[in-house]
C-alpha atoms as a PDB file:
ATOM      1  CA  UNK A   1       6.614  -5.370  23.166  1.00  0.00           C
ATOM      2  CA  UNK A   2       3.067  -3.645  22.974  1.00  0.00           C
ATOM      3  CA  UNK A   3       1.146  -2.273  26.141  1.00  0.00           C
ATOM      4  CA  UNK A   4      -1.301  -0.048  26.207  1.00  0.00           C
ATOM      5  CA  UNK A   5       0.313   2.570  27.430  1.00  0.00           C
ATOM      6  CA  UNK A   6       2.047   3.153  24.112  1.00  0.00           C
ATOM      7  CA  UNK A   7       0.233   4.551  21.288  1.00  0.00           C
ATOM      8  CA  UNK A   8       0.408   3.120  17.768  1.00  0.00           C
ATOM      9  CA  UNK A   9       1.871   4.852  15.215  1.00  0.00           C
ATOM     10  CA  UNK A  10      -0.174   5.543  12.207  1.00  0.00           C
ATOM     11  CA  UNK A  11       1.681   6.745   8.912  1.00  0.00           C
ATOM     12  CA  UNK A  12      -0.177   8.127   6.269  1.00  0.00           C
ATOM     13  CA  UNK A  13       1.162   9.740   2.694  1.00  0.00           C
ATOM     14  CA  UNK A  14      -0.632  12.871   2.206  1.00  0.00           C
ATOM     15  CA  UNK A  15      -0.753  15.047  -0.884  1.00  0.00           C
ATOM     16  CA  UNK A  16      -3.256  17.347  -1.076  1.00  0.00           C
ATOM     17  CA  UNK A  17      -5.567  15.243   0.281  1.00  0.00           C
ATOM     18  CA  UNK A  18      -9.357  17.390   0.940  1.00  0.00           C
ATOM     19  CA  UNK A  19     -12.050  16.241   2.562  1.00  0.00           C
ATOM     20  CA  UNK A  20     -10.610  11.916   2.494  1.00  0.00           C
ATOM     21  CA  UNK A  21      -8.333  13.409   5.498  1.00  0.00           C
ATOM     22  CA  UNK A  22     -11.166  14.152   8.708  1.00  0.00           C
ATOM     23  CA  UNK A  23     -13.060  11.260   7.761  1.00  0.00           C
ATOM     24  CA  UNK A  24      -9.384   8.821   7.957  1.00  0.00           C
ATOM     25  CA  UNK A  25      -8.685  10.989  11.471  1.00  0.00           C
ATOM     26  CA  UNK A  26     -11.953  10.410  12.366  1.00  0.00           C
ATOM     27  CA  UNK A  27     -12.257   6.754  12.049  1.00  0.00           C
ATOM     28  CA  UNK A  28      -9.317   6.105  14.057  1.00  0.00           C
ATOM     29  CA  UNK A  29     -10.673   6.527  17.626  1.00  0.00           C
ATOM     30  CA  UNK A  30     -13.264   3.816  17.334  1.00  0.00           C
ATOM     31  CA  UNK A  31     -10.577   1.413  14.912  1.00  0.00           C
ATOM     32  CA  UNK A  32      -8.983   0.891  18.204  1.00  0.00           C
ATOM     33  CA  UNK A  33      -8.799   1.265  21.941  1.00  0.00           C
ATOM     34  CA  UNK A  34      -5.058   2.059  21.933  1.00  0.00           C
ATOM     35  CA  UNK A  35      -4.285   5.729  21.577  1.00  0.00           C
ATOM     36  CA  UNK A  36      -2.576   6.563  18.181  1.00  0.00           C
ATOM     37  CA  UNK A  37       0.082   8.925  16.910  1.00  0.00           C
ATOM     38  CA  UNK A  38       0.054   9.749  13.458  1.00  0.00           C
ATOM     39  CA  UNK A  39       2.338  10.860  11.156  1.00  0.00           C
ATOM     40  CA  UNK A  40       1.419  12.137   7.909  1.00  0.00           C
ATOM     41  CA  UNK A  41       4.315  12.249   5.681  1.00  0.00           C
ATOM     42  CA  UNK A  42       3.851  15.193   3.321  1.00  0.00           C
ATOM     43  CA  UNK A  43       4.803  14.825  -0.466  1.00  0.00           C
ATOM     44  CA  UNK A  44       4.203  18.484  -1.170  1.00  0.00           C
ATOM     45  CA  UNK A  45       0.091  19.573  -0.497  1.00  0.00           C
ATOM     46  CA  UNK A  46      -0.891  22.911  -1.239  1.00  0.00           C
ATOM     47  CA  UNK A  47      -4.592  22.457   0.180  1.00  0.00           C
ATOM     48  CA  UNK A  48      -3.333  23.697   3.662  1.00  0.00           C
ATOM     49  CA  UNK A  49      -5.431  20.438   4.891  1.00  0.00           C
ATOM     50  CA  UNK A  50      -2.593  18.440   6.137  1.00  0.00           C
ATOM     51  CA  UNK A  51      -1.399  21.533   8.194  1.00  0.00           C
ATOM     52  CA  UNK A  52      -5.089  22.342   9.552  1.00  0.00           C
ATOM     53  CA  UNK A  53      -4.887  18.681  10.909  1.00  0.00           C
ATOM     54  CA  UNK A  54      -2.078  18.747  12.574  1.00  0.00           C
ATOM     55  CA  UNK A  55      -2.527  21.833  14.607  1.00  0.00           C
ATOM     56  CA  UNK A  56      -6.359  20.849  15.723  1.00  0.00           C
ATOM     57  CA  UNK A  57      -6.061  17.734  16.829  1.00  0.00           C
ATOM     58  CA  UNK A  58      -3.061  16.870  19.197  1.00  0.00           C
ATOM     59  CA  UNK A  59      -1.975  13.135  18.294  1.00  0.00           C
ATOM     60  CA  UNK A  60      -1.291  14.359  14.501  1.00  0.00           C
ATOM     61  CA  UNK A  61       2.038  15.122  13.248  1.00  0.00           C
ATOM     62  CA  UNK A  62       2.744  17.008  10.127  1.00  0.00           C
ATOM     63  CA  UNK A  63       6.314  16.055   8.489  1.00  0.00           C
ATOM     64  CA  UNK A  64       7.136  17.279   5.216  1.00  0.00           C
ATOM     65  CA  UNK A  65       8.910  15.086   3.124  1.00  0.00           C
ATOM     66  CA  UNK A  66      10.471  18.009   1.014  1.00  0.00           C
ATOM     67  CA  UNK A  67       9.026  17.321  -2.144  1.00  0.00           C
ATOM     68  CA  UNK A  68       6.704  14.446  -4.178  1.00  0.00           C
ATOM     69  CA  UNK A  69       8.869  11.527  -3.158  1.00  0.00           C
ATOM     70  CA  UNK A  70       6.734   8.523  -3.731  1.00  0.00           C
ATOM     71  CA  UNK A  71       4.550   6.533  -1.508  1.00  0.00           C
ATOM     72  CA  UNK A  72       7.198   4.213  -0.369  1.00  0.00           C
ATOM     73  CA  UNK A  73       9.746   6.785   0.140  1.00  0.00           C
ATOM     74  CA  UNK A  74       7.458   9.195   2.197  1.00  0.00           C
ATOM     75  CA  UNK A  75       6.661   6.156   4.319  1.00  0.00           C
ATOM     76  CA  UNK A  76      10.623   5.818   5.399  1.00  0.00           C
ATOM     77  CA  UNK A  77      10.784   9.122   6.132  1.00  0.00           C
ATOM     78  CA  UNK A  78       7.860   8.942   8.362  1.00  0.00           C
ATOM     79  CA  UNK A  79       9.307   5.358  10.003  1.00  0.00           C
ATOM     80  CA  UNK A  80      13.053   7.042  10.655  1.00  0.00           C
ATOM     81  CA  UNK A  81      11.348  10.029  12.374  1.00  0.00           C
ATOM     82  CA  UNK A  82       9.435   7.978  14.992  1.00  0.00           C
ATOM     83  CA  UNK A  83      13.041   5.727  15.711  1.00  0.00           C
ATOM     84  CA  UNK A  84      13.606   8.070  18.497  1.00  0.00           C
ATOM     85  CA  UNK A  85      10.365   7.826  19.921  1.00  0.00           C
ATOM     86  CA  UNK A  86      10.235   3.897  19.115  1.00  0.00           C
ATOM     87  CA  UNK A  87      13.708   3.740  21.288  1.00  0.00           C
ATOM     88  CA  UNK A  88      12.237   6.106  24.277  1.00  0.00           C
ATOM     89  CA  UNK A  89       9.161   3.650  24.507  1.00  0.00           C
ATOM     90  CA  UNK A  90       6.799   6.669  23.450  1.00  0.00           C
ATOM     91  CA  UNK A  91       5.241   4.547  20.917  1.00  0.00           C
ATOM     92  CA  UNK A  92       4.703   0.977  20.377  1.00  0.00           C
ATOM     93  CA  UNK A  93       8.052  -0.614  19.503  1.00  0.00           C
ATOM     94  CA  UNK A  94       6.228  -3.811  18.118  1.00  0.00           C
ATOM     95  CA  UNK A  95       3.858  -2.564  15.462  1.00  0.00           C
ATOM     96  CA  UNK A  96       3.123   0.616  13.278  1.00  0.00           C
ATOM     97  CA  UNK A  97      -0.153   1.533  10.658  1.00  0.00           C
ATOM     98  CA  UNK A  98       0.676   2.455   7.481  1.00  0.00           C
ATOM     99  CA  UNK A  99      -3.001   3.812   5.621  1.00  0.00           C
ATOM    100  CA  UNK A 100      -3.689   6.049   2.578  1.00  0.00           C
ATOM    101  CA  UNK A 101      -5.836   9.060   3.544  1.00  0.00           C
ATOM    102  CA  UNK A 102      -8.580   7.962   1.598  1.00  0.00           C
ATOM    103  CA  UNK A 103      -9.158   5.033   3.679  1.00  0.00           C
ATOM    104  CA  UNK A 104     -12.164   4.884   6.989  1.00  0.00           C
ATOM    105  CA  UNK A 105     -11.960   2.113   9.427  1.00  0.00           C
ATOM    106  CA  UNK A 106     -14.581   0.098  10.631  1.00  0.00           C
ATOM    107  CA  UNK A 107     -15.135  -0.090  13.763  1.00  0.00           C
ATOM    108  CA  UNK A 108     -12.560  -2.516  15.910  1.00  0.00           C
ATOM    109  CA  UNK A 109     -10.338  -2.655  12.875  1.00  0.00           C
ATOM    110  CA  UNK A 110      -6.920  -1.926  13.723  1.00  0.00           C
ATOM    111  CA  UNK A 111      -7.846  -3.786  17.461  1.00  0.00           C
ATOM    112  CA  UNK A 112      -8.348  -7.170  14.776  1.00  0.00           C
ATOM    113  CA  UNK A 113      -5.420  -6.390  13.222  1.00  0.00           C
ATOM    114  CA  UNK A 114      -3.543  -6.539  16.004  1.00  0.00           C
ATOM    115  CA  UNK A 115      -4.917  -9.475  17.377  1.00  0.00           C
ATOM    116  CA  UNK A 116      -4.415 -11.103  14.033  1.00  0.00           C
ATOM    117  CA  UNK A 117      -1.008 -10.015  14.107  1.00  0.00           C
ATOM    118  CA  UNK A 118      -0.518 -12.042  17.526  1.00  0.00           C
ATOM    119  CA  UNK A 119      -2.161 -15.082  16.490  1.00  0.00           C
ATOM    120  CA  UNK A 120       0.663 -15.174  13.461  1.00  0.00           C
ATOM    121  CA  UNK A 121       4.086 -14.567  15.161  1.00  0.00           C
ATOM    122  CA  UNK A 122       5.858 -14.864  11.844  1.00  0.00           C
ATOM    123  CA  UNK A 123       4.191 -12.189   9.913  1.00  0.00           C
ATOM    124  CA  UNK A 124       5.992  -9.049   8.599  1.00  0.00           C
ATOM    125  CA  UNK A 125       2.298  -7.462   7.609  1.00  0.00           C
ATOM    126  CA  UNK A 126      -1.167  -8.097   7.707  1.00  0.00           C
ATOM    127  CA  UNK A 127      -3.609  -6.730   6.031  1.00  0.00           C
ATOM    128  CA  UNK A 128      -7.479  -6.179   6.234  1.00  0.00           C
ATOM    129  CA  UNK A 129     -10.911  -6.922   4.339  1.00  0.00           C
ATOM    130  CA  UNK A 130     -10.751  -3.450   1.937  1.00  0.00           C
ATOM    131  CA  UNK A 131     -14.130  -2.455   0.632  1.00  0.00           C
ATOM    132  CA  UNK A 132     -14.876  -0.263  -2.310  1.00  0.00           C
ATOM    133  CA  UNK A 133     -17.114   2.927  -2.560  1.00  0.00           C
ATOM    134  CA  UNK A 134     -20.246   0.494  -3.718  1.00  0.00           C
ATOM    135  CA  UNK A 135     -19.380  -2.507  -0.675  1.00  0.00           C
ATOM    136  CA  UNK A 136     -17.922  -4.994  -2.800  1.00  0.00           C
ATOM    137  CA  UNK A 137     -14.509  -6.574  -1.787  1.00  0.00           C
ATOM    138  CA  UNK A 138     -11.212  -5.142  -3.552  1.00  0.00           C
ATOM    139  CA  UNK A 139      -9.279  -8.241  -4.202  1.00  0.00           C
ATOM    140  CA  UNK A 140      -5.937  -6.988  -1.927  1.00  0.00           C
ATOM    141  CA  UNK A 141      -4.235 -10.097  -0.870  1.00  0.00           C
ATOM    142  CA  UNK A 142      -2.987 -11.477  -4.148  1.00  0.00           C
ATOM    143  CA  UNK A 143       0.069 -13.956  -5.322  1.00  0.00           C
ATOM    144  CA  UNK A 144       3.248 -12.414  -6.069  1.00  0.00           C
ATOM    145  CA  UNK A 145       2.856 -12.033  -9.916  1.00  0.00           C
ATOM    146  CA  UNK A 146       4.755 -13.901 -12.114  1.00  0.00           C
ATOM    147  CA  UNK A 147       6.140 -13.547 -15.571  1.00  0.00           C
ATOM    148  CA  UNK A 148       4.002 -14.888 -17.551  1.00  0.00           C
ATOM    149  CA  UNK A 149       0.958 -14.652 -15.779  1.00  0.00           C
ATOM    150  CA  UNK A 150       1.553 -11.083 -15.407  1.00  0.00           C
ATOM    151  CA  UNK A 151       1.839 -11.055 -19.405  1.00  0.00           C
ATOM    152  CA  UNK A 152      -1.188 -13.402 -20.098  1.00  0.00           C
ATOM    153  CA  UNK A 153      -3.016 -10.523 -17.831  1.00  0.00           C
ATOM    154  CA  UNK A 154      -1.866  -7.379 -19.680  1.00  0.00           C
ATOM    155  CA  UNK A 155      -2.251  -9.004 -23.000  1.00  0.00           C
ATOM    156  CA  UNK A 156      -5.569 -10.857 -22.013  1.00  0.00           C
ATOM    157  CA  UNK A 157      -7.301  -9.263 -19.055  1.00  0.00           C
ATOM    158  CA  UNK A 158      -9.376  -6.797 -20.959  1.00  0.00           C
ATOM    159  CA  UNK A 159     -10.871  -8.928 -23.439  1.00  0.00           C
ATOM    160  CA  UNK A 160     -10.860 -11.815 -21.930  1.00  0.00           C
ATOM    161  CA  UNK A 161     -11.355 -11.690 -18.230  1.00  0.00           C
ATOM    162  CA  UNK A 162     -11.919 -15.359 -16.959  1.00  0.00           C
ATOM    163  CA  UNK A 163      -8.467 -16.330 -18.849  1.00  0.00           C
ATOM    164  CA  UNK A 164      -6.259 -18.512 -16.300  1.00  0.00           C
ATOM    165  CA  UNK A 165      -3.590 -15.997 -16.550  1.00  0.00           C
ATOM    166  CA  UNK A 166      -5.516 -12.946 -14.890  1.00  0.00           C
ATOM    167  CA  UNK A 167      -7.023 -15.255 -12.079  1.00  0.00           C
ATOM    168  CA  UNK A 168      -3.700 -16.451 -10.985  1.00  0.00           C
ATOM    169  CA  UNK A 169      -2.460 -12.837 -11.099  1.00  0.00           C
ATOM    170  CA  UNK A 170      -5.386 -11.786  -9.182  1.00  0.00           C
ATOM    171  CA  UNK A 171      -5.363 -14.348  -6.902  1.00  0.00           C
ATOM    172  CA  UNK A 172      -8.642 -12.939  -5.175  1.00  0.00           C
ATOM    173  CA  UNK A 173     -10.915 -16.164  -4.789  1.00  0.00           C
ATOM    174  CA  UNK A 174     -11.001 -15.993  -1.138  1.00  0.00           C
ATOM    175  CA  UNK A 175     -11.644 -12.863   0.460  1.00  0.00           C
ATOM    176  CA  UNK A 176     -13.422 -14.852   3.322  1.00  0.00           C
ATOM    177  CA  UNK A 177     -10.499 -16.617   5.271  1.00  0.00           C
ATOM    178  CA  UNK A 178      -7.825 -15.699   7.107  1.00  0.00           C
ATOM    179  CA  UNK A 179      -4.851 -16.880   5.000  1.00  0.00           C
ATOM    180  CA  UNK A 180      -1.653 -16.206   3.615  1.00  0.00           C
ATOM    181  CA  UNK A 181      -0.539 -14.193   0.900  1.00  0.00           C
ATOM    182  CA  UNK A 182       2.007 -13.159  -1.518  1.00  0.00           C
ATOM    183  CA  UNK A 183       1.630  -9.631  -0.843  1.00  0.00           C
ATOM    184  CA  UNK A 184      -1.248  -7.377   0.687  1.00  0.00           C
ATOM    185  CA  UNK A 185      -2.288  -3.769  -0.307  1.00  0.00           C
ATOM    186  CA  UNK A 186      -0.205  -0.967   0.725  1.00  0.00           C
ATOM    187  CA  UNK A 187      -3.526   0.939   1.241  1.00  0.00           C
ATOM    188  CA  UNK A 188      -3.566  -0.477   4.836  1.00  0.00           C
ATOM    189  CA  UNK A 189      -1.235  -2.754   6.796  1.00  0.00           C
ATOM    190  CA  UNK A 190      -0.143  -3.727   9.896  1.00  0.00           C
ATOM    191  CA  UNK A 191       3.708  -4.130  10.228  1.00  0.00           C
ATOM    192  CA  UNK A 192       5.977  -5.269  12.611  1.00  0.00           C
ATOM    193  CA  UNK A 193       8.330  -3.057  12.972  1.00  0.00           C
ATOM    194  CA  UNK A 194      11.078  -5.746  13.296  1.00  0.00           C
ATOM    195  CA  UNK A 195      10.487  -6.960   9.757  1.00  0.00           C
ATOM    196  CA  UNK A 196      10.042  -3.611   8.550  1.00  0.00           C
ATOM    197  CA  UNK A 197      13.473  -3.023   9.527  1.00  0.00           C
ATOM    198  CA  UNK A 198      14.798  -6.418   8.573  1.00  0.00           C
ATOM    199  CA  UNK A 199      13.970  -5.746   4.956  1.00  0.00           C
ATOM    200  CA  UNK A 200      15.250  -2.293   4.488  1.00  0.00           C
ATOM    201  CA  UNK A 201      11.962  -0.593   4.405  1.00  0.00           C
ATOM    202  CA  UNK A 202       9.994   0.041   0.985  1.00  0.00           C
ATOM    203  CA  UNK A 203      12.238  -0.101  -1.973  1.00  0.00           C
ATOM    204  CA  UNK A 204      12.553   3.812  -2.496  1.00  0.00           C
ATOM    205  CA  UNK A 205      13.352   3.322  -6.568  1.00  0.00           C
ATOM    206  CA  UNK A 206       9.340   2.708  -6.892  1.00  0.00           C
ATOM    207  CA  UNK A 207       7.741   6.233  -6.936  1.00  0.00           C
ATOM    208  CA  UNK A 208       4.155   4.776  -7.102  1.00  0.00           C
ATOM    209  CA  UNK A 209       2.727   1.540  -7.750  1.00  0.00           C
ATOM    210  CA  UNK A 210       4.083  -1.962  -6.896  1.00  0.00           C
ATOM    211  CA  UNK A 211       6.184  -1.007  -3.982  1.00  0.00           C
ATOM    212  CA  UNK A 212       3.150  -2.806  -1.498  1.00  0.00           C
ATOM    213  CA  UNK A 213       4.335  -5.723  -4.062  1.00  0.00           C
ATOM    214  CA  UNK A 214       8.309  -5.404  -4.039  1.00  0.00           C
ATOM    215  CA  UNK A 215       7.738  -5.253   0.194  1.00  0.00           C
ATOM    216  CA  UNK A 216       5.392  -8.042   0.517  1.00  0.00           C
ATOM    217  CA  UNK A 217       7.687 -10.651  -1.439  1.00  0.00           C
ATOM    218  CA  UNK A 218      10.971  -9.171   0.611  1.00  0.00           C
ATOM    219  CA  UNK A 219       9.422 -10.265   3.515  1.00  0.00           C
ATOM    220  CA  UNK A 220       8.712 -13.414   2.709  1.00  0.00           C
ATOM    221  CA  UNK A 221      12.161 -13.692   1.163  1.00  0.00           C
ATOM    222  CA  UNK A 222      13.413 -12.906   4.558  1.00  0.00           C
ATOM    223  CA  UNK A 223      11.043 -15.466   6.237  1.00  0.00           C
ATOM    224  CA  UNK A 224       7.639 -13.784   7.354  1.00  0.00           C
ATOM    225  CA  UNK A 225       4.524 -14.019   5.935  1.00  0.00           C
ATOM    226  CA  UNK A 226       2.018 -11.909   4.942  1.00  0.00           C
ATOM    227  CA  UNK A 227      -1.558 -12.383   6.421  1.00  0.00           C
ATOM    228  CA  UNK A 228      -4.601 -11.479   5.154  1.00  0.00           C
ATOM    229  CA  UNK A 229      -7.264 -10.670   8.199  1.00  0.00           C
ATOM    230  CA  UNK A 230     -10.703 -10.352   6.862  1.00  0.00           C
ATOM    231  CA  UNK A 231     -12.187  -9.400  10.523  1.00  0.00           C
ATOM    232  CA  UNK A 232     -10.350  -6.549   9.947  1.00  0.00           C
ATOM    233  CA  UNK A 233     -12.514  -3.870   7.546  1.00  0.00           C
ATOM    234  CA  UNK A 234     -12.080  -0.766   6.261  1.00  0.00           C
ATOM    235  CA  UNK A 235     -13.407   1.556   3.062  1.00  0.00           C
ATOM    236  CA  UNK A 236     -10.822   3.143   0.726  1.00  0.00           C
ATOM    237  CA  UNK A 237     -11.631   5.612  -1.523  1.00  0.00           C
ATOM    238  CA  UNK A 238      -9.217   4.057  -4.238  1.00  0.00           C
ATOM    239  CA  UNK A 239      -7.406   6.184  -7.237  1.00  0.00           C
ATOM    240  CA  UNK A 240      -8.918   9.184  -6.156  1.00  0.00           C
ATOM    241  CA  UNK A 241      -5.547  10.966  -7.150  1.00  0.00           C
ATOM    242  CA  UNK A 242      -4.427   8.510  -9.545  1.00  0.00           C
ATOM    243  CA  UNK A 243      -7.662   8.738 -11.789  1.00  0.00           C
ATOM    244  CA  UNK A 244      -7.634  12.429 -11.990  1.00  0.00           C
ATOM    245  CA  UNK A 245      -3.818  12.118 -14.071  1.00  0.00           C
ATOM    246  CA  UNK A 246      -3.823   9.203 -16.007  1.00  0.00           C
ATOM    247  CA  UNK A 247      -1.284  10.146 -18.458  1.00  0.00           C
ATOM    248  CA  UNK A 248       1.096  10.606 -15.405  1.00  0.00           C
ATOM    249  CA  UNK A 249      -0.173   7.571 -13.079  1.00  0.00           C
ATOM    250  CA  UNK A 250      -0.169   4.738 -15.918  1.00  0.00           C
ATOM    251  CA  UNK A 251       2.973   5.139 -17.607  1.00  0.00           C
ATOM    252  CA  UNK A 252       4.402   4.894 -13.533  1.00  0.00           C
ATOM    253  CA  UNK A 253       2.151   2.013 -12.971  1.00  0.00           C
ATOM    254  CA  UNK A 254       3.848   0.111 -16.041  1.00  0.00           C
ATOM    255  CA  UNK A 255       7.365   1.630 -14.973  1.00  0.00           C
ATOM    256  CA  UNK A 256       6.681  -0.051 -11.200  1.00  0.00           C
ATOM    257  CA  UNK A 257       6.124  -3.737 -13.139  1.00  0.00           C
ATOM    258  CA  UNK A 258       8.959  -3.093 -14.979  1.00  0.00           C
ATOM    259  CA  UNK A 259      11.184  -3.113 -12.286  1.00  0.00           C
ATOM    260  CA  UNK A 260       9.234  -5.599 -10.289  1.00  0.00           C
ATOM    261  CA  UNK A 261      10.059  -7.936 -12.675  1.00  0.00           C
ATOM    262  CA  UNK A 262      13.614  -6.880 -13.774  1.00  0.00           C
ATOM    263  CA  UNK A 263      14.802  -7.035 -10.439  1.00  0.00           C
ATOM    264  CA  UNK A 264      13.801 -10.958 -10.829  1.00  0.00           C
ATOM    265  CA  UNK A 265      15.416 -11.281 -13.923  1.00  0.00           C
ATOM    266  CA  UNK A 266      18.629 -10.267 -13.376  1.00  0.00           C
ATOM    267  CA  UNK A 267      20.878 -12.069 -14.487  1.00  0.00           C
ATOM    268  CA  UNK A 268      23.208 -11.336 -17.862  1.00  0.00           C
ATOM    269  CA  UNK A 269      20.905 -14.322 -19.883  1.00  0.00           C
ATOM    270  CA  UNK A 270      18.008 -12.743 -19.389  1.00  0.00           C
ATOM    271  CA  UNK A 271      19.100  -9.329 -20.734  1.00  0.00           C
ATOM    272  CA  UNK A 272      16.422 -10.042 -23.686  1.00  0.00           C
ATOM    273  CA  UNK A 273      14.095 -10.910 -21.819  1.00  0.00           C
ATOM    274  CA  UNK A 274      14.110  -7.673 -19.850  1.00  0.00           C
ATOM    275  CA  UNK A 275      14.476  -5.842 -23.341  1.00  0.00           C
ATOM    276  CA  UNK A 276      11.747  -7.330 -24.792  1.00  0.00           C
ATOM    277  CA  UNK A 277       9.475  -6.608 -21.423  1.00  0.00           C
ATOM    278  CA  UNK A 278      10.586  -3.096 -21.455  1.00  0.00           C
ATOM    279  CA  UNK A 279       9.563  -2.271 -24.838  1.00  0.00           C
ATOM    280  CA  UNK A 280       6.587  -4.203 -24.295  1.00  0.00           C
ATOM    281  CA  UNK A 281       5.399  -2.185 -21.072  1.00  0.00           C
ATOM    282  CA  UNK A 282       5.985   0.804 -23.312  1.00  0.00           C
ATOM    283  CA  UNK A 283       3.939   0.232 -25.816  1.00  0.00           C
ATOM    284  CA  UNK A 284       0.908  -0.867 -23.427  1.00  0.00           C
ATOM    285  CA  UNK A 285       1.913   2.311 -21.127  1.00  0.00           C
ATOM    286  CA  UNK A 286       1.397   4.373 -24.561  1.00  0.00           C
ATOM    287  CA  UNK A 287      -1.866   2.473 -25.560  1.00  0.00           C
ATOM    288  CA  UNK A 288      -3.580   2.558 -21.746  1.00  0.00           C
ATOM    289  CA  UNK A 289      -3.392   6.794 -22.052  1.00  0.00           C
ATOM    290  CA  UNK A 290      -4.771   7.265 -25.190  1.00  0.00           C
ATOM    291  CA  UNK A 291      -7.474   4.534 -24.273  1.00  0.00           C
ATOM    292  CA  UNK A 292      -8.329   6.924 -20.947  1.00  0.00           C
ATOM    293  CA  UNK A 293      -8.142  10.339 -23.131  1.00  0.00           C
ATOM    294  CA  UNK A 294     -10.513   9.073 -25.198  1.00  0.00           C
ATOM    295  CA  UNK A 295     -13.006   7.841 -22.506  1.00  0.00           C
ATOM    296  CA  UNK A 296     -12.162  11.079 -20.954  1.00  0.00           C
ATOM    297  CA  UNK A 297     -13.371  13.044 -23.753  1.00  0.00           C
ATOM    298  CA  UNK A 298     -16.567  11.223 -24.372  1.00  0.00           C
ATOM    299  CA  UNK A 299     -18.118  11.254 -20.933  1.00  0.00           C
END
């Protein structure tokens, strides 16, 4: 159980991560009034700045993953390493942080999550308000996506972006109440580390994108729930990385829903539906990277 004698682990994926990384160590101490220890899983930085952390500040840990693992991968590595520490009581054996780099807490964030977290018994996660850069909300407590409204939004979204088939897969009408969800951002969430175990972890197959998905519907598959906790605030830088290498970061993003989805249509009738899904995430893979080289080239 928590006390607060035991810090909270905090595990963070870091990959060459500049100036996002003092600003995320910075915002911890006033996120909470439990101590923290945090872990930042490295996929492979070369900007020193991970390392720098680590040996100024004396609750930061540097672990390097050996390589660029994926998000969900790099995040087991980090949650094995602290079982030791977990079993010794050195950190809290209830629940664990799990935060991009790129993210700054508000004030008394993780301290709402928390509370949050005890006021739902049954949840696996929880998951806070996330702004953007210009204050507006990012829409990260969503329904699990479907089939077909995940189709009517890739075919439809662009063009037309009231269709029924994107707000369903959004799902982001209410980012007032606290409330259940299909899944929550990986960018930030509170998990227990009981249900984090229960479930195996992140799936490691998904290198980036959709494994904050994959998780959120295992747990409720296994019978928590996910909670979205809009007390709870923080500011994420998002696709800082992503946007700088969209011909490698889109064709994953449509690999990730690819498997998302295969993985729910398993079974030997719907081979041609997978088929036809597959070459149909291609296609719109291909089409989304020459869309951003272009836009690239004219600004």
């Amino acid at each position: 159980m928590s006390t607060l004698k035991s810090p909270i682990a905090v595990i963070t994926v870091t990959y060459s991560p500049g100036k996002y990384l003092a600003s995320f160590l910075d915002s911890l101490p006033g996120a909470t009034s439990r101590d923290t220890h945090v872990v930042m899983a490295d996929n492979g930085s070369v900007d020193g700045v991970p390392e720098q952390a680590a040996a100024s500040r004396s609750n930061v840990e540097f672990l390097s993953t050996g390589g660029n693992l994926g998000y969900g991968t790099a995040i087991n590595i980090a949650a094995r390493s602290l079982r030791a520490r977990r079993e010794a009581g050195e950190i809290d054996g209830e629940f664990f942080l799990v935060s991009n780099p790129d993210v700054v807490f508000d004030e008394d964030s993780i301290d709402q999550l928390l509370e949050c977290a005890k006021r739902h018994p049954e949840a696996g996660a929880v998951g806070p308000l996330i702004r953007e850069a210009d204050g507006s909300a990012y829409p990260s407590a969503r329904a699990v996506p479907t089939l077909a409204n995940g189709i009517g939004h890739a075919l439809l979204g662009a063009v037309w972006k009231s269709n029924p088939w994107s707000a369903a897969y959004r799902d982001d009408e209410d980012m007032d109440t606290e409330r259940t969800a299909g899944w929550l951002s990986g960018s930030c969430l509170l998990l227990r580390w009981d249900a984090f175990d229960r479930v195996g972890g992140f799936d490691e197959r998904y290198f980036m994108y959709m494994e904050d998905v994959d998780l959120g519907d295992r747990l409720v598959r296994a019978g928590f729930t996910n909670v979205f906790c809009p007390s709870a605030q923080i500011i994420h830088a998002k696709g800082h990385v992503a946007g700088k290498n969209p011909e490698n970061m889109l064709p994953a993003h449509h690999e990730s829903a690819y498997r998302f989805q295969a993985d729910r249509l398993a079974k030997p009738w719907q081979a041609p539906i997978r088929l036809a899904l597959r070459i149909g995430l291609k296609l719109r893979a291909g089409v989304a990277v020459g869309v951003s080289k272009m836009r690239t080239k004219a600004s």
